[in-house]
Protein backbone atom coordinates (compact mmCIF):
# COMPACT_ATOMS: atom_id res chain seq x y z
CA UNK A 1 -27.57 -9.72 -7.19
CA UNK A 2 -31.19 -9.29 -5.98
CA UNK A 3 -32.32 -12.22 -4.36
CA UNK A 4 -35.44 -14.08 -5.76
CA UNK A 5 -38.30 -15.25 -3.20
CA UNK A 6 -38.04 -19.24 -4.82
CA UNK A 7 -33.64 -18.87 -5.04
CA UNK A 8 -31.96 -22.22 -3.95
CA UNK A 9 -28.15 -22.67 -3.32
CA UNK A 10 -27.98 -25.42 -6.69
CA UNK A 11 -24.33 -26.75 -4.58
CA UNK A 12 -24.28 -30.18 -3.42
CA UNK A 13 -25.61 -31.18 0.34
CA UNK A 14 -26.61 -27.71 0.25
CA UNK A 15 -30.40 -26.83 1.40
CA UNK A 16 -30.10 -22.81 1.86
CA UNK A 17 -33.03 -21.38 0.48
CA UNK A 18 -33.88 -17.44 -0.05
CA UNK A 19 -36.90 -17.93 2.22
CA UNK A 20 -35.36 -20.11 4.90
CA UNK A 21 -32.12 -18.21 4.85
CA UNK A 22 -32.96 -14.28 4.81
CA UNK A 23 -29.44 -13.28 5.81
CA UNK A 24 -28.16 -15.02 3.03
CA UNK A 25 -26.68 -13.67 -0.06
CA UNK A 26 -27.30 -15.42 -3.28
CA UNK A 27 -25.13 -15.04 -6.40
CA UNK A 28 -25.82 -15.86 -10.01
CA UNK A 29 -23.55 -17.56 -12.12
CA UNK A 30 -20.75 -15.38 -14.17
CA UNK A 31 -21.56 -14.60 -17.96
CA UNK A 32 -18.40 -15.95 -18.52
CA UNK A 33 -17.78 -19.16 -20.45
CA UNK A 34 -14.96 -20.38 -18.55
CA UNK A 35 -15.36 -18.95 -15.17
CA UNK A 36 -18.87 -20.11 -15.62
CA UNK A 37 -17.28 -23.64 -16.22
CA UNK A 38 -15.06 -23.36 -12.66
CA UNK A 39 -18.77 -22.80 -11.07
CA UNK A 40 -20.44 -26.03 -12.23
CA UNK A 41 -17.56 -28.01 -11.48
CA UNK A 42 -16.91 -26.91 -7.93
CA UNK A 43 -20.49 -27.55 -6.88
CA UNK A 44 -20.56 -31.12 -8.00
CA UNK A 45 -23.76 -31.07 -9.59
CA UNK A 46 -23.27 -32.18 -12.86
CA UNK A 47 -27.67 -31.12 -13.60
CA UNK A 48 -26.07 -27.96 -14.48
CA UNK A 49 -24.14 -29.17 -17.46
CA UNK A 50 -27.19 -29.65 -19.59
CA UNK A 51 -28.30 -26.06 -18.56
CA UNK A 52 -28.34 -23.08 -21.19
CA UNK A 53 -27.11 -19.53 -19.89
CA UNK A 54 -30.58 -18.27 -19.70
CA UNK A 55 -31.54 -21.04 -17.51
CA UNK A 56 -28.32 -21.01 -15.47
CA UNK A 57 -28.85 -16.79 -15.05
CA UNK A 58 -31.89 -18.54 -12.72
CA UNK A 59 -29.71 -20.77 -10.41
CA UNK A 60 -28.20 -19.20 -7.52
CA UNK A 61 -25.07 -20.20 -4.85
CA UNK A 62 -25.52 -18.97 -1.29
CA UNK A 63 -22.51 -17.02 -0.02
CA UNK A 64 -21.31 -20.27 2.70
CA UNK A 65 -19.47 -21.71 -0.56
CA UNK A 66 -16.79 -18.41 -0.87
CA UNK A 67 -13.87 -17.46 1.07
CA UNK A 68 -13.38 -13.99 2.85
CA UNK A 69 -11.20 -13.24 0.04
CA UNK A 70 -13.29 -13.34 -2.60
CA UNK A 71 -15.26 -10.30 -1.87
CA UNK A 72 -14.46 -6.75 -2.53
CA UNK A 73 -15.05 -5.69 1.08
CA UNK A 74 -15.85 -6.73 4.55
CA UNK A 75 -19.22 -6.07 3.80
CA UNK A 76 -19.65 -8.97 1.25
CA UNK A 77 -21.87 -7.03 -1.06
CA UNK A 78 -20.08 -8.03 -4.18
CA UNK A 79 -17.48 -10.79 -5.50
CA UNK A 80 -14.18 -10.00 -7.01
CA UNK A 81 -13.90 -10.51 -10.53
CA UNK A 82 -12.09 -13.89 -10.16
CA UNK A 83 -14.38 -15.40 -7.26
CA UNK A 84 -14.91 -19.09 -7.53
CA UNK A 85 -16.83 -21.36 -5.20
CA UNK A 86 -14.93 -23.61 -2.71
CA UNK A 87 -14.38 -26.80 -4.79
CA UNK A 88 -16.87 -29.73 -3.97
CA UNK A 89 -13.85 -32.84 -3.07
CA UNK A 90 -16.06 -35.90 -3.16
CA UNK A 91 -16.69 -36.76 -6.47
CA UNK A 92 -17.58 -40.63 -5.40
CA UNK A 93 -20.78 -39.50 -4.41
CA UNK A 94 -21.35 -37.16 -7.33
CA UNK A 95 -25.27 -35.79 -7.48
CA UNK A 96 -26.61 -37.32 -10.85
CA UNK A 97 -30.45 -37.05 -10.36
CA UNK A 98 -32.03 -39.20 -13.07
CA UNK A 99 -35.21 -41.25 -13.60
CA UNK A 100 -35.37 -44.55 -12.43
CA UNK A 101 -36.85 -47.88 -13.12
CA UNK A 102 -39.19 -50.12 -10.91
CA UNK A 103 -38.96 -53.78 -11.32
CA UNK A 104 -41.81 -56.22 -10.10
CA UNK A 105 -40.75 -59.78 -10.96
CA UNK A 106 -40.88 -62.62 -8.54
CA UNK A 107 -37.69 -64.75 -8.32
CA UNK A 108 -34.05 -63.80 -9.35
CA UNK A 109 -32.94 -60.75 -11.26
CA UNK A 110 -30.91 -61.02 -14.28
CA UNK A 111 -26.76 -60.42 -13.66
CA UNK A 112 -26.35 -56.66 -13.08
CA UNK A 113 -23.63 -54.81 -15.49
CA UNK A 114 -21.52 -52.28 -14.03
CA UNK A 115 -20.41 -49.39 -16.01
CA UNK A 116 -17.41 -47.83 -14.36
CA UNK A 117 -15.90 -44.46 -15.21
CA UNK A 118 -12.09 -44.68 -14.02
CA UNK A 119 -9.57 -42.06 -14.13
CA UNK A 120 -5.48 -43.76 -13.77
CA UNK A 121 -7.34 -47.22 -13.13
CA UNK A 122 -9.09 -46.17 -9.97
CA UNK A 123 -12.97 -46.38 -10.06
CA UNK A 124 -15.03 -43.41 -9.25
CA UNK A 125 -18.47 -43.61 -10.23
CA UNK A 126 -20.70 -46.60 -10.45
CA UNK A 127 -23.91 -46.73 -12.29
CA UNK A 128 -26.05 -50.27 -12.28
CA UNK A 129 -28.41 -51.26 -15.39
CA UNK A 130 -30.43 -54.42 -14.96
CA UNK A 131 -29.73 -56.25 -17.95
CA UNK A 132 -33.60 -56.86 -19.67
CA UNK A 133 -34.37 -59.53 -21.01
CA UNK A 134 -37.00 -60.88 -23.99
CA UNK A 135 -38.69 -63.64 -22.04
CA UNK A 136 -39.41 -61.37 -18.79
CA UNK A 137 -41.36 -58.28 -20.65
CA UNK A 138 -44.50 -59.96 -19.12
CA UNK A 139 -43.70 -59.48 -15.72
CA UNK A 140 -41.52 -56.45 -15.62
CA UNK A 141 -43.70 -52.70 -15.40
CA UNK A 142 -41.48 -49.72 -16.27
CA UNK A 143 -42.30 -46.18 -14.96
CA UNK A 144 -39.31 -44.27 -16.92
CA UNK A 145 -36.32 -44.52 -18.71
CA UNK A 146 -33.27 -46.57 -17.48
CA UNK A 147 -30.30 -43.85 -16.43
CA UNK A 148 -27.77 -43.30 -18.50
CA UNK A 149 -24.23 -41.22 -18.66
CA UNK A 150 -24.87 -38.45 -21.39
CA UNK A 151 -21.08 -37.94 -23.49
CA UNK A 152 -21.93 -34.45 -21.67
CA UNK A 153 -21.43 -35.88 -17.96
CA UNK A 154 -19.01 -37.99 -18.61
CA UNK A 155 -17.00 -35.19 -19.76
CA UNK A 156 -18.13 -33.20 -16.77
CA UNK A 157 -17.33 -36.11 -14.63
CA UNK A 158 -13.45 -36.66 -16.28
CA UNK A 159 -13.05 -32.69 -16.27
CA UNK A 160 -13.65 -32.62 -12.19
CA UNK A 161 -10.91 -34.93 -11.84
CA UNK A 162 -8.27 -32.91 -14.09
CA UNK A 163 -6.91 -29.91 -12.65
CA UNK A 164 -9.38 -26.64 -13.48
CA UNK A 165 -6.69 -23.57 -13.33
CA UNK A 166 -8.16 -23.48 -9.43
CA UNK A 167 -4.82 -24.81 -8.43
CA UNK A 168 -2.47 -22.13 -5.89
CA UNK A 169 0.22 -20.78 -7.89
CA UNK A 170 3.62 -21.80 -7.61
CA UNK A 171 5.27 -19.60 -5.37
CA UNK A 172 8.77 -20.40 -5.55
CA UNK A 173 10.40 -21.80 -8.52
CA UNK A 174 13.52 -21.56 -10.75
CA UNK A 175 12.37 -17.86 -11.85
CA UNK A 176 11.34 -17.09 -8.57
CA UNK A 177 14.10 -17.25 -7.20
CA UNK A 178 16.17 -15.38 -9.72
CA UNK A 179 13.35 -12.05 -9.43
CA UNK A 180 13.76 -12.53 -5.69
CA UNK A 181 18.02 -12.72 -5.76
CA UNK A 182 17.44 -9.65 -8.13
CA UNK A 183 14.91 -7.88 -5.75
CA UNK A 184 17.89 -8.56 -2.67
CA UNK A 185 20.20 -7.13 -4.55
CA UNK A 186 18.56 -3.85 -5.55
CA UNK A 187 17.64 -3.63 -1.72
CA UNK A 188 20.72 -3.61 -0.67
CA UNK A 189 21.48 -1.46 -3.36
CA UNK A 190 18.92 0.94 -1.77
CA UNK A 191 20.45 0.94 1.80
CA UNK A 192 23.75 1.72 0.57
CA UNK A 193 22.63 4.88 -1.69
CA UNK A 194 20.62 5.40 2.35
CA UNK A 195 23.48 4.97 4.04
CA UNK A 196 25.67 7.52 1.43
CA UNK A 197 22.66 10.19 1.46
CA UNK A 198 22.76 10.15 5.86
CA UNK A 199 26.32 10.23 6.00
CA UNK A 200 26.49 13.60 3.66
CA UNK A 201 23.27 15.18 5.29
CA UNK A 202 25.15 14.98 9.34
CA UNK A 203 28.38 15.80 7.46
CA UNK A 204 25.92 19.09 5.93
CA UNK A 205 24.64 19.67 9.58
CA UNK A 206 28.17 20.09 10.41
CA UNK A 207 29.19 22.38 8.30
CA UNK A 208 26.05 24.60 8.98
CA UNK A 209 27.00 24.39 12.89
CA UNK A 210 30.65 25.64 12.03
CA UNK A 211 29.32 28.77 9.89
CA UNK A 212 26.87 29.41 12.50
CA UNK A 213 29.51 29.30 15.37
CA UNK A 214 32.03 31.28 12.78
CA UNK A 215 29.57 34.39 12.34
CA UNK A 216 29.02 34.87 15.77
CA UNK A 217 32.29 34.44 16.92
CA UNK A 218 32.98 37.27 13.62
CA UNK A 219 30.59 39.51 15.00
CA UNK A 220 32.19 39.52 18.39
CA UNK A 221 35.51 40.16 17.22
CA UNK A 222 33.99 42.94 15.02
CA UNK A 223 32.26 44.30 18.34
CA UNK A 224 36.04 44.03 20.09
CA UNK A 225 37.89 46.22 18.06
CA UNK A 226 38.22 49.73 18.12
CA UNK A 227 35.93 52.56 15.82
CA UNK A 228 36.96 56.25 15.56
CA UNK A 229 32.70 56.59 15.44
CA UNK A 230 29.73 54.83 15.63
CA UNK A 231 29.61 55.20 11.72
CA UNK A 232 32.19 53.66 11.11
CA UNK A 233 31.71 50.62 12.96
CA UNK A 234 27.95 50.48 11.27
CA UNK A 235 29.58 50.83 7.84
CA UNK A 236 32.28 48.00 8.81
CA UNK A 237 29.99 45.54 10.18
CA UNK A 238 27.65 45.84 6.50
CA UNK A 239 30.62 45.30 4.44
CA UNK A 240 31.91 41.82 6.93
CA UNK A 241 28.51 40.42 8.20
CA UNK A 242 25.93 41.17 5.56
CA UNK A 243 26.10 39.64 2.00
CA UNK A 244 26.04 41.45 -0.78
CA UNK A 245 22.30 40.27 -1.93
CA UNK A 246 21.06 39.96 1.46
CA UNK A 247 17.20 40.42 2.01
CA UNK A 248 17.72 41.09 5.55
CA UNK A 249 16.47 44.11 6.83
CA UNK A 250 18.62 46.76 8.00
CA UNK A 251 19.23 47.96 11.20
CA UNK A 252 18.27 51.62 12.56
CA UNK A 253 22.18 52.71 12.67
CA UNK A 254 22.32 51.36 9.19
CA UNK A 255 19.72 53.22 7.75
CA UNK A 256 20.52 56.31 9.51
CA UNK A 257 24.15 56.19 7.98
CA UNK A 258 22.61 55.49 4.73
CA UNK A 259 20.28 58.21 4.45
CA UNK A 260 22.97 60.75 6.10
CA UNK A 261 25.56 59.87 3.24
CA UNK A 262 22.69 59.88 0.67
CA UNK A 263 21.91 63.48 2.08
CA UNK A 264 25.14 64.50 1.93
CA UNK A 265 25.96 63.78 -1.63
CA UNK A 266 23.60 61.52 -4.06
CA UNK A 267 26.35 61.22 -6.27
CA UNK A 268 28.84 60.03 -3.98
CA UNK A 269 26.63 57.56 -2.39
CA UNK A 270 25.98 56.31 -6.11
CA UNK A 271 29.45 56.32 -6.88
CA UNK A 272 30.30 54.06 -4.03
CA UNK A 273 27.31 51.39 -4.00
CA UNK A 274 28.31 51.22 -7.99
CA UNK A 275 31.72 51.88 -8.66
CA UNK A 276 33.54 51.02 -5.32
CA UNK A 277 30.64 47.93 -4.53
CA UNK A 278 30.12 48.63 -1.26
CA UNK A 279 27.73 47.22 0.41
CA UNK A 280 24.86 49.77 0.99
CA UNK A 281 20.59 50.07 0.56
CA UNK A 282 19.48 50.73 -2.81
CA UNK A 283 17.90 53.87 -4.12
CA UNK A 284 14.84 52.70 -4.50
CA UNK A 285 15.08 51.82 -0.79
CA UNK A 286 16.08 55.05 0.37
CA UNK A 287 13.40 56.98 -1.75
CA UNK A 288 11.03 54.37 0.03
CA UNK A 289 12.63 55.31 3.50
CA UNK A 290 12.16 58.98 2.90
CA UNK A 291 8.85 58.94 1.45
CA UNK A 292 7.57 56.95 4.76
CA UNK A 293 8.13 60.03 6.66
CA UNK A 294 5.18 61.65 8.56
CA UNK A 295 4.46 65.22 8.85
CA UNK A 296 2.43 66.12 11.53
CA UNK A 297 1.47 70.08 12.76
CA UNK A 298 3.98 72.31 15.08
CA UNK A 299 8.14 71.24 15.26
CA UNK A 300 9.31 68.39 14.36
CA UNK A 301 12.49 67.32 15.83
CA UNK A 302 13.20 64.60 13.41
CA UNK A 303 13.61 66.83 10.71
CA UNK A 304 16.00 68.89 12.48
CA UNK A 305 17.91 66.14 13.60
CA UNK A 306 18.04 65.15 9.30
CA UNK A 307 18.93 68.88 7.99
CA UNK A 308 21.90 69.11 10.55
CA UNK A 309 22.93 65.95 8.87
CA UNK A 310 22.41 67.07 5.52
């Protein structure tokens, strides 16, 4: 809220004014019935009962009467939308600032009544009338009206004493303690299906070791045995180590053999990668391979090297 030059905290024992306090932060009272309700009766001035909502939008609480909790942020710009004043305890002394009467009469008052506001039999607030009396008009001068409890404060003052909704809530109770039996359960629950999921990823790891330690000891046995030609032991490692919609790219000697068979007979080369399913580039690979070539001026031995293949 902006803070008015003439804003004073309206809590009890409270002096902080807007001009003596700069560092202060005032707040206004909540449009809100109800929470409005909680405000008035935490600051134990029951004035603000008789007050409209126009003329309570005008009365102010400095920010000493909230907790840390009720703001948004450490910065304690703004309240929460539940924020409610720390609760004013001692409603024996309850501020009720009414007009009083002044009494000049030599000699002996008359008895005093006591009206006493009680809530389970214990008195709590005490206000004394001096009983008037016909023959003494003479002698007694009155400057205002003899105080009086208004229906409206002494419903205020009955209302402090009855529990507002400010209470803590009730943190452990019959269905409490089912939701949290419930909430063990599911954890454990959890840690179990944990448990399952680490048990079948190191079993995974493993397995992954094994086929790692199985393919290289394949390709060593491949590399041990005996080839008629280099070829042949090109064409017998790409049917045993590479699978059959591998994207991994092909050695030199495997291209080489590829193109060379290719050269020497498209068909055959078709009628082996289709027919037999052996495991060889595609066309569209070898038309890629032999449209990479580069021709350059003079001899070039490459292309030698591929016509005495062809």
């Amino acid at each position: 809220m902006s803070r008015g030059c003439g804003s004073k905290c309206v809590c009890i024992n409270c002096n902080n004014t807007a001009r003596k306090n700069t560092d202060l932060k005032f707040r206004k009272f909540p449009k809100n019935e109800d929470f409005r309700k909680k405000w008035i009766l935490n600051t134990g001035n029951v004035n603000l009962v008789h007050l409209t909502s126009d003329e309570l939008s005008r009365r102010y609480i400095c920010d000493n009467h909230f907790l840390d909790e009720d703001y948004t942020n450490n910065e304690k710009l703004r309240l929460t939308r539940n924020a409610v004043p720390i609760k004013y305890k001692d409603f024996e002394h309850l501020h009720v600032s009414t007009s009083s009467k002044v009494y000049q009469k030599i000699g002996v008052l008359s008895p005093i009544a006591i009206e006493t506001i009680s809530k389970n039999g214990s008195p709590s607030v005490y206000v004394q009338t001096p009983n008037k009396r016909s023959s003494d008009s003479d002698n007694i001068r009155s400057i205002s009206s003899t105080p009086v409890l208004t229906p409206k404060i002494r419903q205020f003052i009955e209302e402090s004493h009855e529990p507002t909704g400010l209470t803590p809530k009730i943190l452990f109770n019959n269905n409490n303690d089912s939701k949290i039996t419930k909430l063990k359960l599911a954890l454990q629950l959890k840690k179990k299906q944990i448990r399952n999921k680490n048990a079948s990823l190191l079993k995974l790891k493993k397995n992954l070791k094994i086929l790692r330690e199985n393919k290289k000891n394949k390709s060593t046995l491949l590399d041990s045995l005996y080839y008629p030609s280099s070829d042949s032991k090109t064409l017998v490692k790409m049917q045993v180590l590479r699978p059959k919609f591998s994207r991994k790219k092909f050695t030199k000697n495997e291209q080489n053999f590829s193109l060379g068979l290719f050269y020497k007979s498209p068909s055959a080369y078709k009628f082996l990668k289709n027919n037999k399913q052996l495991t060889l580039p595609g066309l569209s690979t070898i038309r890629r391979w032999i449209g990479s070539s580069k021709f350059k001026p003079g001899f070039n031995a490459g292309i030698f090297k591929q016509l005495k293949k062809k």
